[in-house]
Each structure stands twice: as C-alpha cells, then as structure tokens.
C-alpha atoms as a PDB file:
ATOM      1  CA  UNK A   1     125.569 160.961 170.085  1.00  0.00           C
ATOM      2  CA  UNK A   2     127.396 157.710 168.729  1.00  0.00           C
ATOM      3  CA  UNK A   3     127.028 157.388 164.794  1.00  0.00           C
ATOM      4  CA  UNK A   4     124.894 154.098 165.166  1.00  0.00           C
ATOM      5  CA  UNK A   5     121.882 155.792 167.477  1.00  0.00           C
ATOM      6  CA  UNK A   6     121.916 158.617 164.968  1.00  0.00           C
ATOM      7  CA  UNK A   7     121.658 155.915 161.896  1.00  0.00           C
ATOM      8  CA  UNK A   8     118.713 154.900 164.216  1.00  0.00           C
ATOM      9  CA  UNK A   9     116.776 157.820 164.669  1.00  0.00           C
ATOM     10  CA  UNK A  10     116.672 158.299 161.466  1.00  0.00           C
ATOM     11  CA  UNK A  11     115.691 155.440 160.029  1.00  0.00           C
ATOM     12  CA  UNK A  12     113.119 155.852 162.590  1.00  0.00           C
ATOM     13  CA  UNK A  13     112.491 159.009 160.973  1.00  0.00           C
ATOM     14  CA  UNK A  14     111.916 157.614 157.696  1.00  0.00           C
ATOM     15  CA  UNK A  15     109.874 155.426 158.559  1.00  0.00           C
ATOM     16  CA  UNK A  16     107.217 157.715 160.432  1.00  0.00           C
ATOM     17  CA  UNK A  17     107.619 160.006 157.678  1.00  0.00           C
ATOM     18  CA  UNK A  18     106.063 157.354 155.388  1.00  0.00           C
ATOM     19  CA  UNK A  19     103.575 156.175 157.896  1.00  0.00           C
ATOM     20  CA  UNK A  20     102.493 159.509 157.619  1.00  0.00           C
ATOM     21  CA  UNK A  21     102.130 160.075 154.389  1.00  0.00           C
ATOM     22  CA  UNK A  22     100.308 156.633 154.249  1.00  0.00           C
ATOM     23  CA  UNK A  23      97.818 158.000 156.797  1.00  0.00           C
ATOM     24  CA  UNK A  24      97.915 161.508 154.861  1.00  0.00           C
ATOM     25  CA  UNK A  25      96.173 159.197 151.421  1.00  0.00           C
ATOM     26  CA  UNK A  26      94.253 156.736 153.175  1.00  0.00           C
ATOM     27  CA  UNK A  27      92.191 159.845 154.586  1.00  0.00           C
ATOM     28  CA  UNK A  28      92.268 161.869 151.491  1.00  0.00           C
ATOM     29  CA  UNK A  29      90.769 158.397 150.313  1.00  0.00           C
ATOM     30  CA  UNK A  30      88.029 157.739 152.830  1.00  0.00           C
ATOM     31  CA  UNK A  31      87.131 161.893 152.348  1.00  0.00           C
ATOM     32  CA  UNK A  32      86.470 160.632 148.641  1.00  0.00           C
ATOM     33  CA  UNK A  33      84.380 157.899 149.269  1.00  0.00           C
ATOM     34  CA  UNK A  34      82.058 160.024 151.804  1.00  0.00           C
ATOM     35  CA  UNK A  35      83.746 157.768 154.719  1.00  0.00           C
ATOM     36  CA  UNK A  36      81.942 158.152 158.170  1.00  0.00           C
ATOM     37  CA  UNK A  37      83.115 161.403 160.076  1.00  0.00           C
ATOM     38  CA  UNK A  38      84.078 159.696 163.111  1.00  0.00           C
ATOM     39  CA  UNK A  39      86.227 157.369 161.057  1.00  0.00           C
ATOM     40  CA  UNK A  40      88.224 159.869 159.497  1.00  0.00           C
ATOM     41  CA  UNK A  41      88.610 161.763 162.732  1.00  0.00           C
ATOM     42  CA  UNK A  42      90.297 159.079 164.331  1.00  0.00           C
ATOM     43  CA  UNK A  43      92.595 158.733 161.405  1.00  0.00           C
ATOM     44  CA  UNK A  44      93.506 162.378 161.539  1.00  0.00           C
ATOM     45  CA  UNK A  45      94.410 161.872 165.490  1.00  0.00           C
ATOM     46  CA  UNK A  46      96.534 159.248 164.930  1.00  0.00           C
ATOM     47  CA  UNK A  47      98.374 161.287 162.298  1.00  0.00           C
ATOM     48  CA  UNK A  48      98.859 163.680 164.615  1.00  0.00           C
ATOM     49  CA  UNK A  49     100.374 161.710 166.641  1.00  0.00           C
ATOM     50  CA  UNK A  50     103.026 160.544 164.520  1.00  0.00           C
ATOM     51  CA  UNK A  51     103.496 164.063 163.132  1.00  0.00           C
ATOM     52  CA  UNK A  52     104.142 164.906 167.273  1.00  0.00           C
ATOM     53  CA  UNK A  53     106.582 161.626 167.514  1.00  0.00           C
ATOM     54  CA  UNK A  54     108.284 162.480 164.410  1.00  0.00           C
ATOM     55  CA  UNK A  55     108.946 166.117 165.597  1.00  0.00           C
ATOM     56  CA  UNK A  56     110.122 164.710 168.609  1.00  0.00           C
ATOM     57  CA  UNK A  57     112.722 162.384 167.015  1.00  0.00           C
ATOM     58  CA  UNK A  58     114.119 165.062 164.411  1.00  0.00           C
ATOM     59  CA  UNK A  59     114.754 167.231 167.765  1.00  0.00           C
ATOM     60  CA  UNK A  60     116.945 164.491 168.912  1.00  0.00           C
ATOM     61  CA  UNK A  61     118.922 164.392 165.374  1.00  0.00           C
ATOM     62  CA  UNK A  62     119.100 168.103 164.887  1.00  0.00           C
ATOM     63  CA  UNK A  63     119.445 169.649 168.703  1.00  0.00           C
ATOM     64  CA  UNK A  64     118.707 172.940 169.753  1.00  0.00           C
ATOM     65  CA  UNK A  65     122.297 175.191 169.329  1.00  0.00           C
ATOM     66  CA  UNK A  66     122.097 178.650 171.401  1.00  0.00           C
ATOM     67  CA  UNK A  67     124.481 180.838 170.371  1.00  0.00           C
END
C-alpha cells in the first residue's frame, strides 16, 4: 500500500477515534441529565457504528499476517 493511502487511513483513523470519543461524553452527558432512553439509544448505535468503521479501517493499516 503506497505511503500516501496509508497517511490516509489513518488520519481517517484519528479522526473516528475522536468522533468516538465525542459520542462516548455526549452520552455519558445525556445519562446525567436523565436524557430520554430512546435518545441515548440512538447515540449508542451510531457509536457503534463508528467503533465497526474504525475496526474496519485499522484492518486495512495493520493486515492480517499468517505465518
């Protein structure tokens, strides 16, 4: 993989890793206040699914090696 996708992915990385983390306090947050359920359900799907895009992208910068 050229040096310039791998910069790439993992600024892409980075970047997910912080939206997560974002996501991670702003439900912490909402728990706090006694948000809605629903609400904070939703929030905790889409961190999921940047937790299951980030995996995806740290395959693709560290791949599988069977030795």
């Amino acid at each position: 993989m050229p040096d310039q996708d791998q910069a790439e992915l993992r600024l892409s990385a980075a970047r997910l890793r912080q939206e997560h983390e974002d996501y991670d306090v702003a439900i912490n947050a909402m728990i706090a206040t006694g948000c809605d359920a629903l609400r904070i359900q939703r929030m905790k799907k889409k961190k999921l699914a940047i937790k299951d895009k980030l995996s995806q992208i740290e395959d693709q910068i560290i791949p599988d090696i069977i030795a």
